[in-house]
Structures are given as structure tokens and as C-alpha cells.
N, C-alpha and C. Protein backbone atom coordinates (compact mmCIF):
# COMPACT_ATOMS: atom_id res chain seq x y z
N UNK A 1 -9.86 -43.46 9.86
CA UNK A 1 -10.23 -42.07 9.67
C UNK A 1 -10.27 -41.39 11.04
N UNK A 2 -9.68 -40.03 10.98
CA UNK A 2 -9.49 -39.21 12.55
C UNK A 2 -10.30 -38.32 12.16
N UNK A 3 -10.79 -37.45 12.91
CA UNK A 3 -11.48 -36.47 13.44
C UNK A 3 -11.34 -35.67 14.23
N UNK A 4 -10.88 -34.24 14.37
CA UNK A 4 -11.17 -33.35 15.24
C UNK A 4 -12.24 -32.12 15.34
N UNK A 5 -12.64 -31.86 16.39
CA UNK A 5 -13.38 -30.65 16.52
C UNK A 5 -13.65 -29.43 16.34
N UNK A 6 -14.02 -28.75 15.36
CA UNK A 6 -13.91 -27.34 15.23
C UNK A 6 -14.69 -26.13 15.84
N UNK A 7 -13.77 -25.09 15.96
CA UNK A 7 -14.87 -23.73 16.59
C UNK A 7 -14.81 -23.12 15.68
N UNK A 8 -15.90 -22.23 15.06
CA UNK A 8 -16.27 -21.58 13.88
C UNK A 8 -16.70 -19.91 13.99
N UNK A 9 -16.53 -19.39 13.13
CA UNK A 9 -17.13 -18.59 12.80
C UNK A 9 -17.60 -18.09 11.50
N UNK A 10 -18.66 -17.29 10.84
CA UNK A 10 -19.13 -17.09 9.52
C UNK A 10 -19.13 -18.03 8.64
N UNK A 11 -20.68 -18.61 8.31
CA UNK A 11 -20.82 -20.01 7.62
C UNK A 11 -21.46 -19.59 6.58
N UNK A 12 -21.10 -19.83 5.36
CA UNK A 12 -21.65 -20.02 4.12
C UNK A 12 -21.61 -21.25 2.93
N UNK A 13 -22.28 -21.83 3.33
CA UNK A 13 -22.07 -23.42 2.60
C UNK A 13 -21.49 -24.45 3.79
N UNK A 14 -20.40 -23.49 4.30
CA UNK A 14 -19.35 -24.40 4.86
C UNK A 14 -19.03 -23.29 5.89
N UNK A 15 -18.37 -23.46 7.26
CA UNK A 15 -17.67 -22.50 8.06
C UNK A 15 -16.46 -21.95 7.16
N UNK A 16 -16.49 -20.20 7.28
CA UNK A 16 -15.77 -19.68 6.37
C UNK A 16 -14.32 -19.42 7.58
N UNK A 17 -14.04 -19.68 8.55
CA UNK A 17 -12.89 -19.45 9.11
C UNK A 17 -13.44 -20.40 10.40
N UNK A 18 -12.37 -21.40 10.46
CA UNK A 18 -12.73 -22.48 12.22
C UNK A 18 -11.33 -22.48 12.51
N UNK A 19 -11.24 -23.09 13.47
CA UNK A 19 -9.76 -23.39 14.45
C UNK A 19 -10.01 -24.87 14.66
N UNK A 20 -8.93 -25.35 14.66
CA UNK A 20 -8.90 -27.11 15.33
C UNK A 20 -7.82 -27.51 15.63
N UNK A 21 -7.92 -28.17 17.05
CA UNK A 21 -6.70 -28.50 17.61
C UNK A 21 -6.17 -30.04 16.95
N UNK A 22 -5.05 -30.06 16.82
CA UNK A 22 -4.35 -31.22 16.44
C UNK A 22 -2.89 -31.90 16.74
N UNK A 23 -3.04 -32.77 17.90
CA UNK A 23 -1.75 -33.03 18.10
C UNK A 23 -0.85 -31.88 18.98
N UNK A 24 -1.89 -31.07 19.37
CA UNK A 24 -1.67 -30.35 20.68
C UNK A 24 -1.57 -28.76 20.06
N UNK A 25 -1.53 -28.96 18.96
CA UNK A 25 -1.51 -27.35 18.01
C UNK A 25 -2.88 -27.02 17.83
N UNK A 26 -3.00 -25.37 17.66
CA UNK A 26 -4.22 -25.08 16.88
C UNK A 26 -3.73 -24.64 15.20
N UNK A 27 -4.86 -24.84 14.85
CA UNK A 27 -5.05 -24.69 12.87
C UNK A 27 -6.31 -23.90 12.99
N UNK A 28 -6.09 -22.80 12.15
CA UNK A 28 -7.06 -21.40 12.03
C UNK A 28 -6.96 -22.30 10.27
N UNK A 29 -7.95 -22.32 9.90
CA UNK A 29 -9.03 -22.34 8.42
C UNK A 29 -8.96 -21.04 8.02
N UNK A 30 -8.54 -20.37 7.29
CA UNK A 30 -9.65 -19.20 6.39
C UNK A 30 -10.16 -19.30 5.45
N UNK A 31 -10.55 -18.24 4.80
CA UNK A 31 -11.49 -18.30 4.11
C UNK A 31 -12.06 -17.10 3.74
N UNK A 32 -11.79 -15.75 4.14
CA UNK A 32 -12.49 -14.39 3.70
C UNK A 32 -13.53 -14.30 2.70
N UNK A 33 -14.19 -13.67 2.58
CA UNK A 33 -14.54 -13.17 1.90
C UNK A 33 -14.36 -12.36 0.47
N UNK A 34 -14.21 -12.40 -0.70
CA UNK A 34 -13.07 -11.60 -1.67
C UNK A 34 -14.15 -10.61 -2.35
N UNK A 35 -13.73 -9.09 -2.16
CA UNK A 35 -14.38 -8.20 -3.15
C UNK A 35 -14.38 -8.44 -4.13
N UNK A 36 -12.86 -8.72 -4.57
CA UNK A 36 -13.12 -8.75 -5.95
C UNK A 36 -13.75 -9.89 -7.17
N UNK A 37 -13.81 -11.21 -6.29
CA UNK A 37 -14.50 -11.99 -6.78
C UNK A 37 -16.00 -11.82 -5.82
N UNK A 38 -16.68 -10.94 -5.58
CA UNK A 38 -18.00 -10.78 -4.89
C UNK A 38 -18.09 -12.45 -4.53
N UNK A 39 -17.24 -13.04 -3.89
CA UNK A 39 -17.58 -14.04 -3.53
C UNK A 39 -16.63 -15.05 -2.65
N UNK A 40 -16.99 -16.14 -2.38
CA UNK A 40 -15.50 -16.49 -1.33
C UNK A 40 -14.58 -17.87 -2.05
N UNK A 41 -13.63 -17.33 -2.15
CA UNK A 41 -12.44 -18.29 -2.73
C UNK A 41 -12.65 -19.45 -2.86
N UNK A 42 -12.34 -20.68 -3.63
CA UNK A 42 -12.10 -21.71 -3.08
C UNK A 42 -11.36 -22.49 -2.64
N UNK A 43 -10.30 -21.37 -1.50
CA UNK A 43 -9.58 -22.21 -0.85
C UNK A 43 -9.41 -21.53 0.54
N UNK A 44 -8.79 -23.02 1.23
CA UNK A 44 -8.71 -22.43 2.62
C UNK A 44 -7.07 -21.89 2.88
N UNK A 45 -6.47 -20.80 3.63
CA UNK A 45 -5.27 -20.70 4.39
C UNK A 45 -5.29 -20.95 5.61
N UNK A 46 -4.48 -22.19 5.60
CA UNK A 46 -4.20 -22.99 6.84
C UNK A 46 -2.91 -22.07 8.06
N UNK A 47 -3.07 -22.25 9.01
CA UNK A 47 -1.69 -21.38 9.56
C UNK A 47 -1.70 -22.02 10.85
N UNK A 48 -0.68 -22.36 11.70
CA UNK A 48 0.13 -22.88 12.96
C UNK A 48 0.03 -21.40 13.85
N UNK A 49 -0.76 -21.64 14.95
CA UNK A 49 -1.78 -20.28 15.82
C UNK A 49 -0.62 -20.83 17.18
N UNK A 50 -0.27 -20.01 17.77
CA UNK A 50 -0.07 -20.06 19.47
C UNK A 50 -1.36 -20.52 20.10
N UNK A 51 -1.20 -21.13 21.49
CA UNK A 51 -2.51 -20.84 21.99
C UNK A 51 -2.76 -19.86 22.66
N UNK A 52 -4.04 -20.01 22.40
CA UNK A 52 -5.56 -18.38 22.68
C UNK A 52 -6.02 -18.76 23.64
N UNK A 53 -6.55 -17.94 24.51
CA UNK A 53 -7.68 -18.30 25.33
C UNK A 53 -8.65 -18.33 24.88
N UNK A 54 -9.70 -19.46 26.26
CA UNK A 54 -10.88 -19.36 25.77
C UNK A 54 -11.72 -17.67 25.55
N UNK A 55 -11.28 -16.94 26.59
CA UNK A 55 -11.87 -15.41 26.23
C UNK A 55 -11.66 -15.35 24.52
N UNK A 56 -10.56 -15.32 23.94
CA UNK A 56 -10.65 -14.98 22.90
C UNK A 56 -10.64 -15.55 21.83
N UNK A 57 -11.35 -17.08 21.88
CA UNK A 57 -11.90 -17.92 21.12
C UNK A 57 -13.56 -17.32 21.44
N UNK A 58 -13.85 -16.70 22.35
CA UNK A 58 -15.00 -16.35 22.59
C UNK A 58 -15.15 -14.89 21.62
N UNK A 59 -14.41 -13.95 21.84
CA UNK A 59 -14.46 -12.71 20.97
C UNK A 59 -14.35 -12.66 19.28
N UNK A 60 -14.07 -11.68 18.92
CA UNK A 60 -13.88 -11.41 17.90
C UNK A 60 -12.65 -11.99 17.10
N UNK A 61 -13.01 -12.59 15.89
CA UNK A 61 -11.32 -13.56 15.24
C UNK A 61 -10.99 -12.40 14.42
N UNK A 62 -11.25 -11.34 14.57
CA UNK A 62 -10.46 -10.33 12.99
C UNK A 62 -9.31 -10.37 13.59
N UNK A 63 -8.53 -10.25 12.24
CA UNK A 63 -7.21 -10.36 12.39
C UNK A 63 -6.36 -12.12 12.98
N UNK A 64 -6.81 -12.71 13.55
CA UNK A 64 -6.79 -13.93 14.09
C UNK A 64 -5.43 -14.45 12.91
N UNK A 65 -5.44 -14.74 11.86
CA UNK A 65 -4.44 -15.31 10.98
C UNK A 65 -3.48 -14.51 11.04
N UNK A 66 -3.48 -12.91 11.32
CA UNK A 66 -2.29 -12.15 11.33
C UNK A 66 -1.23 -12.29 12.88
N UNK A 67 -1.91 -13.29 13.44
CA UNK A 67 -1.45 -13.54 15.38
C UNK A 67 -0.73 -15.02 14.58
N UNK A 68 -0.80 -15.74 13.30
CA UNK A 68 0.26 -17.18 13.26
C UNK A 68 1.46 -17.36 13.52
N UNK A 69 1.90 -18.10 13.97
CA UNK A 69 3.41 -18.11 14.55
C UNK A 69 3.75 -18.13 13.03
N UNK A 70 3.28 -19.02 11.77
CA UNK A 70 3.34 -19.13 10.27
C UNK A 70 2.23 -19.46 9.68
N UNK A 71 2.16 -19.16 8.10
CA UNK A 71 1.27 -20.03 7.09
C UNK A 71 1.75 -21.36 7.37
N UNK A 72 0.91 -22.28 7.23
CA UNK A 72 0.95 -23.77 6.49
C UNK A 72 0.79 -24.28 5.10
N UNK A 73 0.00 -23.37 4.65
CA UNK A 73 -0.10 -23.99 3.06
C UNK A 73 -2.00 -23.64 2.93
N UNK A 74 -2.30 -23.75 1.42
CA UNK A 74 -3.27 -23.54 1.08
C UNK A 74 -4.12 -25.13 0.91
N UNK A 75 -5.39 -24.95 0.76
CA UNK A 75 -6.00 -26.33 0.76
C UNK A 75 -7.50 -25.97 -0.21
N UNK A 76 -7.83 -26.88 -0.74
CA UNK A 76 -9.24 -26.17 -1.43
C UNK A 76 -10.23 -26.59 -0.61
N UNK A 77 -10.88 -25.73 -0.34
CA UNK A 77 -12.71 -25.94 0.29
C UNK A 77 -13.10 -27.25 0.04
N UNK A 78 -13.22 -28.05 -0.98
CA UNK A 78 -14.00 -29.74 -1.50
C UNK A 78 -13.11 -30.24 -0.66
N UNK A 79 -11.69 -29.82 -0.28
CA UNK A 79 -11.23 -31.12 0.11
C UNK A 79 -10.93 -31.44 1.81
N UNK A 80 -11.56 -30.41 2.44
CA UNK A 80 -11.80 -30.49 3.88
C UNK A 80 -13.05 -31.34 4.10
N UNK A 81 -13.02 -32.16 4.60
CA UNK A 81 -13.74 -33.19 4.76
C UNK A 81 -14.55 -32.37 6.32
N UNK A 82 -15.95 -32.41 6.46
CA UNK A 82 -16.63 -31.96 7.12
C UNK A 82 -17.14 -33.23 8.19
N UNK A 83 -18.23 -33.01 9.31
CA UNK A 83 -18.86 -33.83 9.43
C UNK A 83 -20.37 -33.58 8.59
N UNK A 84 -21.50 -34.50 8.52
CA UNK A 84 -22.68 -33.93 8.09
C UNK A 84 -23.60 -32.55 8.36
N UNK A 85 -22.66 -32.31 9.39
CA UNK A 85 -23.88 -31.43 9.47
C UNK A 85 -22.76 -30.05 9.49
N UNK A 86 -21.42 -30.16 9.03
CA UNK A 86 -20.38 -28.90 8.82
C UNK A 86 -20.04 -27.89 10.05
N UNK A 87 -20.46 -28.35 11.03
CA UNK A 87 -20.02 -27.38 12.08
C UNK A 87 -19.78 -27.90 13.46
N UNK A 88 -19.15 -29.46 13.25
CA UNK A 88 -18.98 -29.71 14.58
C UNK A 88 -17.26 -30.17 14.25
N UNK A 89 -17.14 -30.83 13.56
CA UNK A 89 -15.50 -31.64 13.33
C UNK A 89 -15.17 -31.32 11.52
N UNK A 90 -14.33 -32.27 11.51
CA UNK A 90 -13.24 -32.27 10.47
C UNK A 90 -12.41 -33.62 10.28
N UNK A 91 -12.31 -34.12 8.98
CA UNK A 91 -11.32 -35.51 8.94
C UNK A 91 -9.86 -34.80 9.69
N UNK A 92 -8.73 -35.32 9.91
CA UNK A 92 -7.81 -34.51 9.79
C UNK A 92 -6.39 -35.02 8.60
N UNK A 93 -7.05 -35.86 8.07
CA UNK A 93 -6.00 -36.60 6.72
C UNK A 93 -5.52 -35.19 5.87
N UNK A 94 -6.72 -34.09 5.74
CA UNK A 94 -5.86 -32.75 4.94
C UNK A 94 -4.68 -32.44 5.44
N UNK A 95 -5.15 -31.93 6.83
CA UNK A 95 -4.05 -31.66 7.88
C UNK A 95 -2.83 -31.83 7.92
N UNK A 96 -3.10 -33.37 8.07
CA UNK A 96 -1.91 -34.24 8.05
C UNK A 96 -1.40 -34.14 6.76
N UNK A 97 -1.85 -33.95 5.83
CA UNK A 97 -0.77 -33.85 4.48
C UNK A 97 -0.15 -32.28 4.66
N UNK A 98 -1.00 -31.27 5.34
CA UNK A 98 -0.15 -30.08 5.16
C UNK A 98 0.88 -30.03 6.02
N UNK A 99 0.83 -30.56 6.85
CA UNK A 99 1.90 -30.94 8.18
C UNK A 99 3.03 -31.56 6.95
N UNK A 100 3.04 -32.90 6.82
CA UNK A 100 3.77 -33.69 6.40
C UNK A 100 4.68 -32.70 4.65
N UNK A 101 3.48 -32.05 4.06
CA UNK A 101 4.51 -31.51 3.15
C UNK A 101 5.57 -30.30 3.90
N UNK A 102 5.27 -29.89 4.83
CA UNK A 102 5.72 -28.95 5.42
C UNK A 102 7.28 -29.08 6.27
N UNK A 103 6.66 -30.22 6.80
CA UNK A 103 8.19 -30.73 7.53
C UNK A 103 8.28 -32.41 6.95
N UNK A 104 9.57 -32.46 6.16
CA UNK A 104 9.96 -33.55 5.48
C UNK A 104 10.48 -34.28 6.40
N UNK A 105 10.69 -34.44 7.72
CA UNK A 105 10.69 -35.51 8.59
C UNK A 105 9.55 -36.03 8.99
N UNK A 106 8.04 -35.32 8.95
CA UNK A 106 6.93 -35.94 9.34
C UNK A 106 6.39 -37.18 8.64
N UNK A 107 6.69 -38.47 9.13
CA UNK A 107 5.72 -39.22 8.30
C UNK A 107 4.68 -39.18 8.28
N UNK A 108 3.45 -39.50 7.50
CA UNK A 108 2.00 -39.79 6.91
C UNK A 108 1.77 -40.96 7.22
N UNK A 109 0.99 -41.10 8.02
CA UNK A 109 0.26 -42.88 7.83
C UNK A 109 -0.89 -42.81 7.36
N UNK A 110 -0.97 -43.47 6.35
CA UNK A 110 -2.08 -43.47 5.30
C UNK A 110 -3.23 -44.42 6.02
């Protein structure tokens, strides 16, 4: 089992949007908020980020998913594996499956 580190912002249950580096990339999480379900989705949009500086890992993320080089794929909230206490890391086995469905040369090691 791997693990990487996340930076977060807006937590409800769970961080509703983090970033985590992997394999030298960053991965932006979302997660909004939805009017129309007065409530927040249950899923995350994963997306392949340029790198940011720390300044603006420090500022404000609005808009942050609209800066992806691309989407990656969607993932549901249960299945991001947290650490206990939800705001420090992440398994990265999701990851790795959105990677791997994404580019059909990536193998998976299970």
C-alpha cells in the first residue's frame, strides 16, 4: 500500500478539493459544492494540474481545475482511501487506476 500527501482545502466529512503529488505530477480532487443537490456530490473530478507554486498553493484554489492541462476521470468519495484522521495523505491505488485507465500503456501493479 502507497501513500501520498495531500494539501487541502474546504472539509466536510472529508477534504472537499486537495492536490497530491504523484510520480512527479500534481492531482487536484474536487468536489464543489452542488446547489442543486443543497449538498456535495459523491464524487470526486480528478484532473492532471501543471505545477503551481508554493505562493499559490498558499492562495486562493477558485478556479484551480479550470488551470488542468486535462480531466482524468471521475472517482466516488468512499473510494479515496484517506488517512485516519482525513487531512494529511491518501492511498494512491485510486490514482493509479485512473492513470492506468487513462493511458493503456500504463501498467497497474496490484
Amino acid at each position: 500500500m502507497s501513500w501520498t500527501t495531500i494539501h487541502y482545502r474546504e472539509f466536510y466529512d472529508v477534504p472537499r478539493i486537495f492536490i497530491t503529488k504523484h510520480n512527479g505530477k500534481l492531482y487536484p480532487f474536487d468536489c464543489p459544492f452542488d446547489e442543486d443537490l443543497d449538498d456535495y456530490p459523491d464524487i470526486y473530478r480528478v484532473y492532471d494540474l501543471d505545477a503551481i507554486s508554493e505562493d499559490e498553493l498558499q492562495g486562493s484554489w477558485e478556479g484551480l481545475p479550470e488551470r488542468a492541462v486535462s480531466p482524468l476521470g471521475t472517482v466516488l468519495v468512499t473510494q479515496v482511501q484517506f488517512d485516519p484522521t482525513k487531512r494529511n495523505s491518501v492511498e494512491t491505488a485510486v490514482l493509479e487506476r485512473l492513470i492506468a485507465d487513462r493511458d493503456p500503456q500504463t501498467t497497474l501493479v496490484a
